[in-house]
N, C-alpha and C. Protein backbone atom coordinates (compact mmCIF):
# COMPACT_ATOMS: atom_id res chain seq x y z
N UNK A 1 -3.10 4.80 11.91
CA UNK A 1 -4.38 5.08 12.54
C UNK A 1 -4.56 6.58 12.70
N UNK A 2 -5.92 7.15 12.63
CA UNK A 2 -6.11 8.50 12.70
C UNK A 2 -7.56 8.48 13.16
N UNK A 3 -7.72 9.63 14.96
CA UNK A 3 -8.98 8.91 15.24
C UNK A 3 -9.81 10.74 15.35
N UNK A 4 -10.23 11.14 15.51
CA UNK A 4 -11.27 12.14 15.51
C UNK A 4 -12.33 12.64 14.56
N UNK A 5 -12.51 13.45 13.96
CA UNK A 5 -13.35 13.93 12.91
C UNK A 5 -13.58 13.08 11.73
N UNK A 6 -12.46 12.94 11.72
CA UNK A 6 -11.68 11.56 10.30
C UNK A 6 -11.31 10.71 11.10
N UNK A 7 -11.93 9.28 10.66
CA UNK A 7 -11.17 8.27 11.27
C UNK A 7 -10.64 7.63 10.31
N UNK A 8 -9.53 7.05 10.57
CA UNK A 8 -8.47 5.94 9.36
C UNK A 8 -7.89 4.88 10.37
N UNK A 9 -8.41 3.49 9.87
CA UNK A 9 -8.16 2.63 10.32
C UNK A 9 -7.31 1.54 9.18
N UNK A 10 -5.96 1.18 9.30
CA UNK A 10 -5.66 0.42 8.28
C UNK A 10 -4.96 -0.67 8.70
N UNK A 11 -4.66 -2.11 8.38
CA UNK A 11 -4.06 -3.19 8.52
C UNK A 11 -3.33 -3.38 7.17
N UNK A 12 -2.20 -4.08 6.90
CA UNK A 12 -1.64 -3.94 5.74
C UNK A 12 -0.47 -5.21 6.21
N UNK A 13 -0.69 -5.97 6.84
CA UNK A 13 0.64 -7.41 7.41
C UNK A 13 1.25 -8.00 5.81
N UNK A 14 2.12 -7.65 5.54
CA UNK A 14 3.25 -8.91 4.33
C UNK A 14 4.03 -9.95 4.70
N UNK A 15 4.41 -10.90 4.40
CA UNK A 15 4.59 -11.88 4.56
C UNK A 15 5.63 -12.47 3.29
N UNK A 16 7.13 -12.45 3.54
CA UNK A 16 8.21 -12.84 2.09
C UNK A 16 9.20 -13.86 2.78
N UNK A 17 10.26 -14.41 1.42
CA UNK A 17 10.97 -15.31 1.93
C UNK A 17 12.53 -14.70 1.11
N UNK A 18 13.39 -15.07 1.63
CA UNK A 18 14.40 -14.65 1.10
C UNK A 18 14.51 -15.81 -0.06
N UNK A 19 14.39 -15.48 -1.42
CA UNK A 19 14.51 -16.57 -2.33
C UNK A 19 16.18 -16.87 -2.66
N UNK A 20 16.97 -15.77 -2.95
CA UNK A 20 18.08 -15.67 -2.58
C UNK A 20 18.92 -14.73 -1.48
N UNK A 21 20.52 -15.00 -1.50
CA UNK A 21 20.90 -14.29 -0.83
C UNK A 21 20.21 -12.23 -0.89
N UNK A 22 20.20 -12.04 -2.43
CA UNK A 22 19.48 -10.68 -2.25
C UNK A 22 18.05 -10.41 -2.75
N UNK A 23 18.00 -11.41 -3.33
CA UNK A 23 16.25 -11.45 -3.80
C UNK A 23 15.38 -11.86 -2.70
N UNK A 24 13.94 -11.57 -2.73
CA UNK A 24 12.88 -11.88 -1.83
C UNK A 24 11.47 -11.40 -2.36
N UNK A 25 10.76 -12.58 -2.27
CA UNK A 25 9.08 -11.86 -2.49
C UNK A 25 8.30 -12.54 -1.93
N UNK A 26 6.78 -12.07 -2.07
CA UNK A 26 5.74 -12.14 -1.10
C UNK A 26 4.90 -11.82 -1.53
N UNK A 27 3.70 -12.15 -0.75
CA UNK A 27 2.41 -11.31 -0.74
C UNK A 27 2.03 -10.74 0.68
N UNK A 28 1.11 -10.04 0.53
CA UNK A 28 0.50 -9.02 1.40
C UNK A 28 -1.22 -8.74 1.62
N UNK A 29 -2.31 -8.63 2.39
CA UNK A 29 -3.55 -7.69 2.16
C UNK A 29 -3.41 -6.87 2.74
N UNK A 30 -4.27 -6.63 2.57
CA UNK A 30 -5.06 -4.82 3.12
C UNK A 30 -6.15 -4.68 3.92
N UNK A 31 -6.55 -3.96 4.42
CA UNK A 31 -7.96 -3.61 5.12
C UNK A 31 -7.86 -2.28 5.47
N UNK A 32 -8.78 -1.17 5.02
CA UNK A 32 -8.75 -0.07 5.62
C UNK A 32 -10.49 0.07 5.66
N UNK A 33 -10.43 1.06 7.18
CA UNK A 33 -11.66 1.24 7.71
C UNK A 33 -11.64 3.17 7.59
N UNK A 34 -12.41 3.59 7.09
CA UNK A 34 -12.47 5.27 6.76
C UNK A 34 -14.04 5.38 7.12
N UNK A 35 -13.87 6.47 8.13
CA UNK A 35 -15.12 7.36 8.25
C UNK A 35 -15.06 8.67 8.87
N UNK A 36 -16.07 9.36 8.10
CA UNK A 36 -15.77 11.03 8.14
C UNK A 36 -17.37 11.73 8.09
N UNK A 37 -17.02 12.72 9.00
CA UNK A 37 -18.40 13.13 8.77
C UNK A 37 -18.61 14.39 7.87
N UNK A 38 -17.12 14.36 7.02
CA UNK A 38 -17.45 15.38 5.60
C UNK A 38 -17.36 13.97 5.06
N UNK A 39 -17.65 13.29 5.02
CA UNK A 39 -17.14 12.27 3.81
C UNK A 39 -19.02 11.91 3.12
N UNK A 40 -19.31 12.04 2.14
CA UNK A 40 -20.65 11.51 1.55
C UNK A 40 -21.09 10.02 1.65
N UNK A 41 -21.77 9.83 2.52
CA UNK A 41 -21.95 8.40 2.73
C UNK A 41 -21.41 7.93 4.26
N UNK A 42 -20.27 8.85 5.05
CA UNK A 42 -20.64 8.74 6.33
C UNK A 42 -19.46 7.24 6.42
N UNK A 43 -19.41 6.42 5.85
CA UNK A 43 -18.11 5.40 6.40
C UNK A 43 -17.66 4.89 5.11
N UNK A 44 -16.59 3.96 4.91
CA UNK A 44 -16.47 2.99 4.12
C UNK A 44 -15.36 1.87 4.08
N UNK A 45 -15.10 1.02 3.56
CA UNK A 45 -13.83 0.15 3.47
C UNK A 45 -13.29 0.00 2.18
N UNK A 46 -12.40 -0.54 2.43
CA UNK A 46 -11.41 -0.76 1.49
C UNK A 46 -11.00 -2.02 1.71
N UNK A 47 -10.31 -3.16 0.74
CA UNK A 47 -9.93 -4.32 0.67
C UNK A 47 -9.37 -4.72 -0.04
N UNK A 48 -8.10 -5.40 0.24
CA UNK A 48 -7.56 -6.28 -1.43
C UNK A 48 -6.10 -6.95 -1.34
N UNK A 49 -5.44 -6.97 -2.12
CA UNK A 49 -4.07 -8.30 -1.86
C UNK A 49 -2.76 -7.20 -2.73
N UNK A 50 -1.99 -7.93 -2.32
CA UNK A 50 -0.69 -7.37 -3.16
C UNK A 50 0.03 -8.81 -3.17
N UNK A 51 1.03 -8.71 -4.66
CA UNK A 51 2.47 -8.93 -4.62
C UNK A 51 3.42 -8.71 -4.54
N UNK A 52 4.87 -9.10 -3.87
CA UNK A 52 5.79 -8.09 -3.96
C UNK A 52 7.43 -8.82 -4.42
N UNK A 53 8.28 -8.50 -4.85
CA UNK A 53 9.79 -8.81 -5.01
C UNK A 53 10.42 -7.32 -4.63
N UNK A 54 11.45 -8.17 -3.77
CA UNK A 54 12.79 -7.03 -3.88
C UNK A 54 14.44 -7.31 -3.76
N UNK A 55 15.05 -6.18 -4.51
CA UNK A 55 16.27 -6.91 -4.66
C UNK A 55 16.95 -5.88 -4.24
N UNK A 56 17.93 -6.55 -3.15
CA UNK A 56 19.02 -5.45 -2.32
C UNK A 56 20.28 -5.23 -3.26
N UNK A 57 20.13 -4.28 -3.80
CA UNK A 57 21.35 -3.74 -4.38
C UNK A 57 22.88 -3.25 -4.06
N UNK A 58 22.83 -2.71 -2.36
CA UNK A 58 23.54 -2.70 -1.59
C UNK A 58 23.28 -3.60 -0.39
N UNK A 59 23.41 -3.82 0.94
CA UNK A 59 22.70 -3.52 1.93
C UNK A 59 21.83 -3.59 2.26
N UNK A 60 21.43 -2.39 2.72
CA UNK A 60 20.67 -1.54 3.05
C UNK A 60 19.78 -0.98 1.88
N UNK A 61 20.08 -0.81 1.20
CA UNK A 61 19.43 -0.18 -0.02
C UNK A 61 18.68 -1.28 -1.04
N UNK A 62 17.59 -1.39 -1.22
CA UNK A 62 16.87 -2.48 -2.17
C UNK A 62 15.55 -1.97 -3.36
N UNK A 63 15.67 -1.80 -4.39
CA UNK A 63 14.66 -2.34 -5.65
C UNK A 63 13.45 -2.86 -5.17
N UNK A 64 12.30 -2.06 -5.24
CA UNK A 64 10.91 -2.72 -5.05
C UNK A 64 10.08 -2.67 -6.25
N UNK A 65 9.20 -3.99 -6.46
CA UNK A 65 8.40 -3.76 -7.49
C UNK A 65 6.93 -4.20 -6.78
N UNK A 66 5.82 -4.22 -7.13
CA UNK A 66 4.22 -4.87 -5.87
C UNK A 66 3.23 -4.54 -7.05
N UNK A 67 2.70 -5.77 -7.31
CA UNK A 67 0.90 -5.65 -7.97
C UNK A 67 0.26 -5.60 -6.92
N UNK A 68 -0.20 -4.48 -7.23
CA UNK A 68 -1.80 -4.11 -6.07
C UNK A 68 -3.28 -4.29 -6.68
N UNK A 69 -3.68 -4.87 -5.81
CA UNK A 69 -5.58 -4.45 -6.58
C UNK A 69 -6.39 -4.71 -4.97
N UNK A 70 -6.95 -3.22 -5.01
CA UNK A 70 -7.82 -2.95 -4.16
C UNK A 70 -9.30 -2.85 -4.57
N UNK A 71 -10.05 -3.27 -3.49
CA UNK A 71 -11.80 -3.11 -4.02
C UNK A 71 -11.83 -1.63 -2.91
N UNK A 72 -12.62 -0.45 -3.65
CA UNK A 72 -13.15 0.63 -2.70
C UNK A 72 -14.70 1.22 -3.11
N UNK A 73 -14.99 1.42 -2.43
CA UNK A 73 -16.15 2.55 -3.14
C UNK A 73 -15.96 3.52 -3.75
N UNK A 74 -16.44 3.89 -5.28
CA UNK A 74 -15.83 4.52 -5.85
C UNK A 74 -16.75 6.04 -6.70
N UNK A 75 -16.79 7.05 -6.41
CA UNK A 75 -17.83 7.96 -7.09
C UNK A 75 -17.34 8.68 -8.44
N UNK A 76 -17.51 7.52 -9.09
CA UNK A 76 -17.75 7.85 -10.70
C UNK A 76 -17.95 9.07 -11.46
N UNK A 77 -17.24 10.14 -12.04
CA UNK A 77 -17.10 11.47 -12.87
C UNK A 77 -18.93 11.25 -13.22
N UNK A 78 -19.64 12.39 -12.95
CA UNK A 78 -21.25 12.63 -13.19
C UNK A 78 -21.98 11.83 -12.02
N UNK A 79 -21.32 11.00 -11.70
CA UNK A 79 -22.41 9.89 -10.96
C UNK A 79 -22.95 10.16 -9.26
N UNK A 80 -24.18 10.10 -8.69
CA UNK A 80 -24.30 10.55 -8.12
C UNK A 80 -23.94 9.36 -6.58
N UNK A 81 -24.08 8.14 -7.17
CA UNK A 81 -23.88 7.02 -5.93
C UNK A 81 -22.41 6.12 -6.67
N UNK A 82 -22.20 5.45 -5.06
CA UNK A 82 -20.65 5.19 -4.74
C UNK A 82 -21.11 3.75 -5.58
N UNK A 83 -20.04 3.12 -6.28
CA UNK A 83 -20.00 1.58 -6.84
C UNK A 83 -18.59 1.57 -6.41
N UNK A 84 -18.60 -0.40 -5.95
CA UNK A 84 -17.35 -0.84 -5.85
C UNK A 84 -16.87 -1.28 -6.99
N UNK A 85 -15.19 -0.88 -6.78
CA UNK A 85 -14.65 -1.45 -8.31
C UNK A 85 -13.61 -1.92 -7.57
N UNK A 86 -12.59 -2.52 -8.44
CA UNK A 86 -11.62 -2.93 -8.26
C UNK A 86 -10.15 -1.85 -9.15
N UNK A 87 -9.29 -1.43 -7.95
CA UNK A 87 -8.32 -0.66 -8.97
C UNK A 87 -7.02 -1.50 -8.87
N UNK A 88 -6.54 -1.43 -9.59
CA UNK A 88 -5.11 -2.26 -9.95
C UNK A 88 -3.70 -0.73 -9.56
N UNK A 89 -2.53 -1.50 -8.86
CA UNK A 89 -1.81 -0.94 -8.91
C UNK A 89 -0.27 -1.60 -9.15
N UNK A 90 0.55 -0.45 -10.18
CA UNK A 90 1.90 -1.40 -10.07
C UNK A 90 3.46 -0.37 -9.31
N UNK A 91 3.46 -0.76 -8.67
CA UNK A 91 4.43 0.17 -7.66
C UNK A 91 5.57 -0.23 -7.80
N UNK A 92 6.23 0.87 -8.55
CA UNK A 92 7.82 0.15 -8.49
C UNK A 92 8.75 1.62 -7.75
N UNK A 93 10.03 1.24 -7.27
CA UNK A 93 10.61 1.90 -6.77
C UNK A 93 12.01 1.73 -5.47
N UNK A 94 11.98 1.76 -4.85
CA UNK A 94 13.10 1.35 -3.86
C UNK A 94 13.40 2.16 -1.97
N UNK A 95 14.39 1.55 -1.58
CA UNK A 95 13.83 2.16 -0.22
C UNK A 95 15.37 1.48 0.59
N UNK A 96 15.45 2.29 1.52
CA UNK A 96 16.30 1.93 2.93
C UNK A 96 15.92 1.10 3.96
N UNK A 97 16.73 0.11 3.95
CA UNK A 97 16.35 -0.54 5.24
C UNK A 97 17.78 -0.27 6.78
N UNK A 98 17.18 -0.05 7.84
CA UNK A 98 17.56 0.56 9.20
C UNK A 98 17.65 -0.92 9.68
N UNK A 99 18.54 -1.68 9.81
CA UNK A 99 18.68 -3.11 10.83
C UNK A 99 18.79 -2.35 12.37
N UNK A 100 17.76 -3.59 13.52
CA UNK A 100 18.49 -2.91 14.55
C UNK A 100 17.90 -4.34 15.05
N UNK A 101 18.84 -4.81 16.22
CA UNK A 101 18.35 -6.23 16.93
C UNK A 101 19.37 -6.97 15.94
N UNK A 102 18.96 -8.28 16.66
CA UNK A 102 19.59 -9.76 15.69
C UNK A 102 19.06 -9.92 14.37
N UNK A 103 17.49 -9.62 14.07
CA UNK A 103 17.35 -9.70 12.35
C UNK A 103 16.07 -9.01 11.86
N UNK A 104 15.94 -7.59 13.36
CA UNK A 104 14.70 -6.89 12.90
C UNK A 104 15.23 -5.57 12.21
N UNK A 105 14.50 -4.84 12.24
CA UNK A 105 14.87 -3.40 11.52
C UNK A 105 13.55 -3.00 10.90
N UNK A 106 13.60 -1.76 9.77
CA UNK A 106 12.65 -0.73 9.63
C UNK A 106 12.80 -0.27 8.27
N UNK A 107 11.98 -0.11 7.64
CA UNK A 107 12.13 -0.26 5.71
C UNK A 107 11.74 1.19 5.55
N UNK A 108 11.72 1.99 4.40
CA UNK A 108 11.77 3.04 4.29
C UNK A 108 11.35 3.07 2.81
N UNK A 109 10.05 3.06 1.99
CA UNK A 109 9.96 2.69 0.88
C UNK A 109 9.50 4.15 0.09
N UNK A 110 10.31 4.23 -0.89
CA UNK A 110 9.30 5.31 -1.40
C UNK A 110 8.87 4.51 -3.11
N UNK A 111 7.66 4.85 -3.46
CA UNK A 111 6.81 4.17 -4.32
C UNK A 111 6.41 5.22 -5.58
N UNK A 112 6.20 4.76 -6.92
CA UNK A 112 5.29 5.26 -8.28
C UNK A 112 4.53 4.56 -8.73
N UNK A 113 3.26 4.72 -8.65
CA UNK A 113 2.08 3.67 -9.05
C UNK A 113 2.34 4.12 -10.58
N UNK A 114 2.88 3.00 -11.49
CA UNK A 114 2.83 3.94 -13.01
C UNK A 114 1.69 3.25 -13.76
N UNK A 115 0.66 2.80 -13.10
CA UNK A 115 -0.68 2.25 -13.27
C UNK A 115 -1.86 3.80 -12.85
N UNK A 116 -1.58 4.35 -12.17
CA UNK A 116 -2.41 5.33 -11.46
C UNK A 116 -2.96 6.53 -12.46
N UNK A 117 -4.22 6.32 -12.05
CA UNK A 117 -4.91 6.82 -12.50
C UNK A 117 -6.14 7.66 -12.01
N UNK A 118 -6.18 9.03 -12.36
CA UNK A 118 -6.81 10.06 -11.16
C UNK A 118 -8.33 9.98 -10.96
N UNK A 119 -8.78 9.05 -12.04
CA UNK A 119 -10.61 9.19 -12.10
C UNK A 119 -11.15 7.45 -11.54
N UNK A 120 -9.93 6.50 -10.53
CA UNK A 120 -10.50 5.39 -10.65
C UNK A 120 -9.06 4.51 -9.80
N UNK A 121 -8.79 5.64 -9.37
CA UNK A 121 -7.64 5.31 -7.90
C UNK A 121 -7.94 5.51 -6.68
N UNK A 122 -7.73 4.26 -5.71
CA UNK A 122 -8.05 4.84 -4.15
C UNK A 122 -7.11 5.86 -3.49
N UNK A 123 -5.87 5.74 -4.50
CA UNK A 123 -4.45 7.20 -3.91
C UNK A 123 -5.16 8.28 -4.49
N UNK A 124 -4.54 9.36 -3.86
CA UNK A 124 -4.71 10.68 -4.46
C UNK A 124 -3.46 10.98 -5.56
N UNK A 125 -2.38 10.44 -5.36
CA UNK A 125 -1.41 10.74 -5.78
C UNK A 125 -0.41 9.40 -6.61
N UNK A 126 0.01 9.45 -7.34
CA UNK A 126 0.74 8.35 -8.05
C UNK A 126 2.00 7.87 -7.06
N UNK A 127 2.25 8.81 -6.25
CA UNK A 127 3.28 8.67 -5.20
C UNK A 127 2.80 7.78 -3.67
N UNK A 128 4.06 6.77 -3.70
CA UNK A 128 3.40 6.27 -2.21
C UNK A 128 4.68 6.40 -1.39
N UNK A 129 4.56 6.65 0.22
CA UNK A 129 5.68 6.51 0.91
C UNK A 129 5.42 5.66 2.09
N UNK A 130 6.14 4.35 2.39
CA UNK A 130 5.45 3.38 3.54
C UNK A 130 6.89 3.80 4.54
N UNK A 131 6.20 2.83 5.73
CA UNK A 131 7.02 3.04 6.41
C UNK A 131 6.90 1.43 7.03
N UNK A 132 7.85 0.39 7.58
CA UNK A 132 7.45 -0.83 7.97
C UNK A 132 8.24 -1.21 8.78
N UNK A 133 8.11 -2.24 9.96
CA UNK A 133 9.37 -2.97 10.41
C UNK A 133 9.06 -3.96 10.39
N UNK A 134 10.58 -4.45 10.23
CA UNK A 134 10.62 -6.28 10.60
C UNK A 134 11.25 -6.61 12.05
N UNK A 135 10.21 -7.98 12.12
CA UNK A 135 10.47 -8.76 13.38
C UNK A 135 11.72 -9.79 12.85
């Protein structure tokens, strides 16, 4: 969340099963709420689903892969008004997980959209870094 000049509002809940002892996947949505008063157009949203698998290699340490596809408003190279599209993302990469409690803890993901693309992506950057805990 980010509230003043810029506001960023986002929901992002996943939901997996341990398929095996180190494998696990899932799905996930999204919702983000953005409004800015440099922003052209004054508000907007964002929406869409993911998949995900991951495989603990150590531990603590686990293999992530996630199909993303988000709907955003999108301002098109020449174009003067926003259209929604749909962008696809494929995030692979890996991350730390922090156990603390009987079976919660805190994930540490760092991400490469190698789908990303700079004229028709809601990232700025091909790079993602989450941060999550489990109950």
């Amino acid at each position: 969340m980010q509230f003043g000049s810029t506001t960023l509002i986002e929901v992002s809940p996943i939901i997996g099963v341990m398929i095996t002892p180190k494998f696990s996947s899932g799905v996930g949505v999204t919702y983000q709420y953005f409004k800015s008063r440099y922003y052209y157009g004054g508000q907007s949203t964002s929406y869409g689903g993911r998949v995900f698998s991951r495989y603990n290699i150590l531990p603590n340490i686990f293999a992530h892969a996630e199909m993303e596809s988000i709907n955003f408003d999108h301002l098109g190279y020449g174009k003067t008004e926003y259209e929604r599209i749909w962008a696809n993302s494929l995030f692979l990469g890996g991350g730390y997980f922090a156990p603390f409690g009987f079976r919660g803890g805190a994930n540490f993901t760092f991400l490469y959209n190698v789908l990303h693309d700079n004229l028709r992506s809601p990232y700025g950057e091909p790079y993602v870094i989450r941060v999550g805990f489990v109950l």
